[in-house]
Structures are given as structure tokens and as C-alpha cells.
C-alpha atoms as a PDB file:
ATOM      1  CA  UNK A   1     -26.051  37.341-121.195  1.00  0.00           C
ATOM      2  CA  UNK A   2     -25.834  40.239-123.540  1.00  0.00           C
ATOM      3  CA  UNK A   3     -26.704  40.323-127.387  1.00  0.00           C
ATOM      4  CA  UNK A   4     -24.346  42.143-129.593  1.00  0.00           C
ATOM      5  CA  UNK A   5     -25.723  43.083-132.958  1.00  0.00           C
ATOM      6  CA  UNK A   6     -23.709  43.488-136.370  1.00  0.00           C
ATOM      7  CA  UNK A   7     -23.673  45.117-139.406  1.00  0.00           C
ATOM      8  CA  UNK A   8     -22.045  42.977-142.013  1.00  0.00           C
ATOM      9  CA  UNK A   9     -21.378  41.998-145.489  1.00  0.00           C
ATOM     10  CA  UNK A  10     -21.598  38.701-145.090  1.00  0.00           C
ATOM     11  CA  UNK A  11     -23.492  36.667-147.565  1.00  0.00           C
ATOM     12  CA  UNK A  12     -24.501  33.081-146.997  1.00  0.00           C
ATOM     13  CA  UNK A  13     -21.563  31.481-149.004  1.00  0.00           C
ATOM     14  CA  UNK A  14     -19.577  33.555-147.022  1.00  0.00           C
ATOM     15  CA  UNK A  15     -20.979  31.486-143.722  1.00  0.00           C
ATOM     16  CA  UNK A  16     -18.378  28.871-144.118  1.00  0.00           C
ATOM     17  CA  UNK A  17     -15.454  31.478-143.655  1.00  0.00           C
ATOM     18  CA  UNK A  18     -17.085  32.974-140.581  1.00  0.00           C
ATOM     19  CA  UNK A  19     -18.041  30.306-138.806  1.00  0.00           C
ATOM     20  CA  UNK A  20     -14.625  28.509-138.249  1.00  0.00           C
ATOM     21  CA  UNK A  21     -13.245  31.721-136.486  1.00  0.00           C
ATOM     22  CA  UNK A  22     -16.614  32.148-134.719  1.00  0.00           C
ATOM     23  CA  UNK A  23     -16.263  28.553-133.417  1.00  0.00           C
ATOM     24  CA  UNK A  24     -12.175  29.175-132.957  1.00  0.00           C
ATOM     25  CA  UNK A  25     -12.487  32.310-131.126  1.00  0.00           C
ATOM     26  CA  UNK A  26     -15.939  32.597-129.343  1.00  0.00           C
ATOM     27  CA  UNK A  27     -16.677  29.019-128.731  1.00  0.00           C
ATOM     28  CA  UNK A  28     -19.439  29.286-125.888  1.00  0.00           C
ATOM     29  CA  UNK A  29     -21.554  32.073-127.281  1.00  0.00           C
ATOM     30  CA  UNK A  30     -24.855  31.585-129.783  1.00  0.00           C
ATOM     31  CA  UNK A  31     -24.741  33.582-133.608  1.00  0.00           C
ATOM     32  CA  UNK A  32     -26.854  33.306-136.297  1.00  0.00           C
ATOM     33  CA  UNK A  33     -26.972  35.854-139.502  1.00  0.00           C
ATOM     34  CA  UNK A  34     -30.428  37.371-141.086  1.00  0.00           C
ATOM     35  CA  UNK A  35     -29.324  37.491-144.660  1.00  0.00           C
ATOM     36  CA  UNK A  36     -32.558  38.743-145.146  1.00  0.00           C
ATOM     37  CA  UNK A  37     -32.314  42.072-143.564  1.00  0.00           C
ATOM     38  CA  UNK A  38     -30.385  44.360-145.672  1.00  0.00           C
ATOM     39  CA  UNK A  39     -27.592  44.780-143.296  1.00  0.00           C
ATOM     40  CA  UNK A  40     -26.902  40.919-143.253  1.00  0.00           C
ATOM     41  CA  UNK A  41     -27.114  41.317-138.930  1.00  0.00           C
ATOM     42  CA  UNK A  42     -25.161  39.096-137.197  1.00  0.00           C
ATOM     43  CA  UNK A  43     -26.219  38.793-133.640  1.00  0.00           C
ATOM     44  CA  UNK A  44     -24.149  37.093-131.051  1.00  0.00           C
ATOM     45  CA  UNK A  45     -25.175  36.043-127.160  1.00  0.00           C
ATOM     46  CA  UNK A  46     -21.926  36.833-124.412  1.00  0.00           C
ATOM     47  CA  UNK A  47     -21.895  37.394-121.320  1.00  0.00           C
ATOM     48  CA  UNK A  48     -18.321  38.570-122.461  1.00  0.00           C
ATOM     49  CA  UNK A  49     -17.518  41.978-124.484  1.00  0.00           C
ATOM     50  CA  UNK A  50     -16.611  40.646-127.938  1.00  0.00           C
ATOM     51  CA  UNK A  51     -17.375  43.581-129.736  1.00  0.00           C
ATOM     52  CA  UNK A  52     -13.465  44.457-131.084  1.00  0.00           C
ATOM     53  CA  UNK A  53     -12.319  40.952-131.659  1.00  0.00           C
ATOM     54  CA  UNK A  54     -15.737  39.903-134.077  1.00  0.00           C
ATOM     55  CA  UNK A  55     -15.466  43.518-135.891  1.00  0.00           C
ATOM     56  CA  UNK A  56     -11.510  42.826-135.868  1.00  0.00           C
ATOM     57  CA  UNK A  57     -11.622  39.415-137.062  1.00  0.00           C
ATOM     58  CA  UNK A  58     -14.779  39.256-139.538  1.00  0.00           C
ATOM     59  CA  UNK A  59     -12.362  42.749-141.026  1.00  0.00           C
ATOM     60  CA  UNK A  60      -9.648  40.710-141.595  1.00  0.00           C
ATOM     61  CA  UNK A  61     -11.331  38.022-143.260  1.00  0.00           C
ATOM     62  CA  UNK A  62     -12.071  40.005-145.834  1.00  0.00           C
ATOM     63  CA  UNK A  63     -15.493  41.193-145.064  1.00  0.00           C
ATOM     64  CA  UNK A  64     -17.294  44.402-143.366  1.00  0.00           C
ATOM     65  CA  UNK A  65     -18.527  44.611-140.289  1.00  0.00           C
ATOM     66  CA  UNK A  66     -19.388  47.234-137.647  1.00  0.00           C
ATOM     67  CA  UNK A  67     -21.582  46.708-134.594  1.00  0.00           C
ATOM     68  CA  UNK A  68     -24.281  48.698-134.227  1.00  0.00           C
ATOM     69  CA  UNK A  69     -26.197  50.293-131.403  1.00  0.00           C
END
């Protein structure tokens, strides 16, 4: 299982956006969001590489995101 790690813009009003594509798209891995680190982190468990479709897909919702290293 590998952890991929976020930057976002996401706020927690914003949670009810995400989570239906989450759910839609990457329905067997674990996420959760630190809204309180300053970089809103999104972390996600895979044992899949799902690094362009969350950046892609969080991007086209509207908000930023780039995963970080």
C-alpha cells in the first residue's frame, strides 16, 4: 500500500464536492484531509498510482491541488 500526499485548496465545505469523485473514481483506497495544516494535505492509501487522475480531477473541480514529495 502506498500513501500519496497532496497539496490542496480544499476547505472543509469543499469536502462534499471531493468526496463524491473520490468515492466515484478511487473507491477502494482510504483519504482523509488535515484542514489544519496550512496546505489542507490530502493523503490517500493505493496500492495503485493515482497521482494524475486525483491532481486531474480535484483541478477540474475547481480547486488546487499538486502532490507533493
Amino acid at each position: 500500500m502506498n500513501v500519496y500526499v497532496f497539496k490542496t485548496s480544499l476547505q472543509k465545505r469543499d469536502v462534499k464536492f471531493v468526496k463524491p469523485f473520490l468515492e466515484k473514481y478511487l473507491p477502494f483506497t482510504k483519504w482523509n484531509i488535515d484542514f489544519k495544516d496550512s496546505d489542507r494535505i490530502l493523503r490517500i492509501e493505493s496500492q495503485k498510482d493515482i497521482s494524475a487522475i486525483v491532481c486531474n480531477g480535484i483541478n477540474e473541480l475547481g480547486f488546487l491541488c499538486s502532490e507533493l514529495e
